[in-house]
N, C-alpha and C. Protein backbone atom coordinates (compact mmCIF):
# COMPACT_ATOMS: atom_id res chain seq x y z
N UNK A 1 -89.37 -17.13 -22.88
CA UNK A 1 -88.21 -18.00 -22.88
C UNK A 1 -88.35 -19.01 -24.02
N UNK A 2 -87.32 -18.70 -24.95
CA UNK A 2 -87.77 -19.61 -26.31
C UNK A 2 -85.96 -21.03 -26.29
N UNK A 3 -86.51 -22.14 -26.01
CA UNK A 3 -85.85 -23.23 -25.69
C UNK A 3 -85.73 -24.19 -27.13
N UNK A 4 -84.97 -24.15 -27.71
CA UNK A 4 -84.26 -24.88 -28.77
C UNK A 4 -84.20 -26.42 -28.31
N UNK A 5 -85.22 -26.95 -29.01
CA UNK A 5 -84.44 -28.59 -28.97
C UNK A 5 -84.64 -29.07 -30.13
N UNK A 6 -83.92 -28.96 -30.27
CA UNK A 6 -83.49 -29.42 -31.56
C UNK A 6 -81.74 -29.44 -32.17
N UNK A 7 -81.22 -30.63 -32.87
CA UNK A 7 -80.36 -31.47 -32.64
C UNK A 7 -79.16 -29.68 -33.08
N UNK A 8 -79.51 -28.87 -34.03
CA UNK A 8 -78.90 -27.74 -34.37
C UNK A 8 -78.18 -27.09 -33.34
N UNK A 9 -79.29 -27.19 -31.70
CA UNK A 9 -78.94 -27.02 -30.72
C UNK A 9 -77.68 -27.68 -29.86
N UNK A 10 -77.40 -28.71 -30.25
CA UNK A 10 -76.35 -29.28 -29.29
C UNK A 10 -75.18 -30.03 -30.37
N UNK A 11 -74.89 -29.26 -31.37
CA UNK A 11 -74.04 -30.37 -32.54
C UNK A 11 -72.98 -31.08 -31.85
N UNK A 12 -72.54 -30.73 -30.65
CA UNK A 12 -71.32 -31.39 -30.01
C UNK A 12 -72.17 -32.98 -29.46
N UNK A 13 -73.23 -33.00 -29.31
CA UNK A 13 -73.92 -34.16 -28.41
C UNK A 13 -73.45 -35.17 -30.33
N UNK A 14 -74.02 -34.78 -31.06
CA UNK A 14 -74.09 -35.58 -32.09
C UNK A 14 -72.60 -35.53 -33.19
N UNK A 15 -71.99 -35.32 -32.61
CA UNK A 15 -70.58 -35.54 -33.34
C UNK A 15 -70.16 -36.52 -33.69
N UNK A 16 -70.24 -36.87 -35.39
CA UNK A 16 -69.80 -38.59 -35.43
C UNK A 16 -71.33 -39.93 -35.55
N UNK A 17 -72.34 -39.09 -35.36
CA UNK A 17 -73.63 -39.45 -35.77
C UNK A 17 -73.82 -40.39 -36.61
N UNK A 18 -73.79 -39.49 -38.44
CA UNK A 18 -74.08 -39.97 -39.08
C UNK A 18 -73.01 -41.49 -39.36
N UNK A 19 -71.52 -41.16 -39.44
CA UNK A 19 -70.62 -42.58 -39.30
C UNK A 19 -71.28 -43.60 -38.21
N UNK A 20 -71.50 -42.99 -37.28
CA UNK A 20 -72.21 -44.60 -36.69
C UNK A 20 -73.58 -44.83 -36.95
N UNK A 21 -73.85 -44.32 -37.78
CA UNK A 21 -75.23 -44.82 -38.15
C UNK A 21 -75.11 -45.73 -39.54
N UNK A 22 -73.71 -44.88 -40.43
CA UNK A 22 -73.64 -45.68 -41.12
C UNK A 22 -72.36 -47.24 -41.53
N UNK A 23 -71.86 -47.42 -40.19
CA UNK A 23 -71.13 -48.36 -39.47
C UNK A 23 -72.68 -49.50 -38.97
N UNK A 24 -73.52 -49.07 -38.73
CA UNK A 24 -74.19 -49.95 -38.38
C UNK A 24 -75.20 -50.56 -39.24
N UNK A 25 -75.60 -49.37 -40.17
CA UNK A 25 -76.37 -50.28 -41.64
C UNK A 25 -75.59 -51.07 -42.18
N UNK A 26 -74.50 -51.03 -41.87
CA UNK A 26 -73.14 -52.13 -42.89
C UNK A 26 -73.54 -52.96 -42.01
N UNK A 27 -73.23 -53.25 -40.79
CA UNK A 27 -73.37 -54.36 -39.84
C UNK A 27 -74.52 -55.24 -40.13
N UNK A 28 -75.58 -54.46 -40.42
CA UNK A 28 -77.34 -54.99 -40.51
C UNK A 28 -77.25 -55.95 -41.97
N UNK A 29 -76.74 -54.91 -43.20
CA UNK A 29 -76.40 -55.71 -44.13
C UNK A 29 -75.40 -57.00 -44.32
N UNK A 30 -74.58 -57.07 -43.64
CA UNK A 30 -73.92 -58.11 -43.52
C UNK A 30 -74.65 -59.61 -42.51
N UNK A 31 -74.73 -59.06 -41.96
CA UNK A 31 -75.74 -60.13 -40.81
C UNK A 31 -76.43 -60.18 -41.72
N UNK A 32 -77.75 -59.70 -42.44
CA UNK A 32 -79.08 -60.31 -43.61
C UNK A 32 -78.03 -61.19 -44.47
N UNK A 33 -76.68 -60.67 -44.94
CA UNK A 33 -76.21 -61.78 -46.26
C UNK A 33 -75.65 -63.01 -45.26
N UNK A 34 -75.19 -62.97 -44.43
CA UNK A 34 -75.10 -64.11 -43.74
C UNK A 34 -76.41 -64.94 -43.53
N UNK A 35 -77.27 -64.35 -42.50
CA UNK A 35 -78.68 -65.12 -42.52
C UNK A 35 -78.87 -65.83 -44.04
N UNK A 36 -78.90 -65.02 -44.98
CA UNK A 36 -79.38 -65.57 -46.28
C UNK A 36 -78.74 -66.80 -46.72
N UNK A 37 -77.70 -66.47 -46.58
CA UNK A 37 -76.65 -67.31 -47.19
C UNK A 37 -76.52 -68.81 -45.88
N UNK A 38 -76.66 -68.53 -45.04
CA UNK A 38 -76.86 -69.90 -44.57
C UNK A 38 -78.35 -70.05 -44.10
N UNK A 39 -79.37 -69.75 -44.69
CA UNK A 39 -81.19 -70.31 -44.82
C UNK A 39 -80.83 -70.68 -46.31
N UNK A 40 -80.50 -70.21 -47.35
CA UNK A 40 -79.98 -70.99 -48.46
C UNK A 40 -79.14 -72.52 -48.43
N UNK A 41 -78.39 -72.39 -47.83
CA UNK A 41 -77.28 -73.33 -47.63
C UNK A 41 -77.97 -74.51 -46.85
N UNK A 42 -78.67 -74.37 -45.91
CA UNK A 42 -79.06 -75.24 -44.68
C UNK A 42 -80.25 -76.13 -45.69
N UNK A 43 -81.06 -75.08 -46.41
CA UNK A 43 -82.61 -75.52 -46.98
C UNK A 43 -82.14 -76.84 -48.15
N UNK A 44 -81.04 -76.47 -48.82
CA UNK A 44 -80.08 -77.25 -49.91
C UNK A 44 -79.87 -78.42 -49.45
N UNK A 45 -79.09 -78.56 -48.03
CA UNK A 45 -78.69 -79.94 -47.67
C UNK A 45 -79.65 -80.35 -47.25
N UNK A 46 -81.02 -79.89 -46.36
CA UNK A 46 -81.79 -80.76 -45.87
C UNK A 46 -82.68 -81.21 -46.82
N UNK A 47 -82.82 -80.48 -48.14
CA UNK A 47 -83.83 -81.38 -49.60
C UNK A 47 -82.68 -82.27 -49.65
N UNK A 48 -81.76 -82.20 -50.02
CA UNK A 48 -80.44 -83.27 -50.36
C UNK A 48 -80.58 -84.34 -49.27
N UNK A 49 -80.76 -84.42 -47.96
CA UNK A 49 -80.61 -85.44 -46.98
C UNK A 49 -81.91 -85.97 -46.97
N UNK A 50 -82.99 -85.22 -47.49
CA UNK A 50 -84.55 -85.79 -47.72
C UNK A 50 -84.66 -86.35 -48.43
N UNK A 51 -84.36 -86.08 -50.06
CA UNK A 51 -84.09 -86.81 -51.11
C UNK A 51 -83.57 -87.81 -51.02
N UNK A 52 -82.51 -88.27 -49.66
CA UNK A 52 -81.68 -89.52 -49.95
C UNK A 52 -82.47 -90.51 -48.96
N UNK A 53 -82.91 -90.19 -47.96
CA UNK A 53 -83.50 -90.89 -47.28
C UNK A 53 -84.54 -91.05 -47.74
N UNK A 54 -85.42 -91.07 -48.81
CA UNK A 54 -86.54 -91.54 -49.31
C UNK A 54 -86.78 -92.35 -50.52
């Protein structure tokens, strides 16, 4: 009895796969430019509010 598992085996289970896989690296990338962009932004004003208070 020779049992296939492997994804070749069931293409209906994985229909639409690769789009949500690549719907969600967009997601990942966007969230990192956000993170970035406000650890940039935040680090700026708090030297700026350090700088003034000293």
């Amino acid at each position: 009895m020779n049992k296939q598992r492997d994804i070749a085996s069931f293409p209906e289970l994985f229909d639409g796969m690769e789009q949500f896989l690549d719907e969600q690296l967009l997601r990942l990338k966007q969230a990192g430019l956000w993170s970035a962009t406000l650890a940039v932004s935040g680090g700026l004003v708090a030297a700026w509010l350090l700088e003034r208070a000293a």
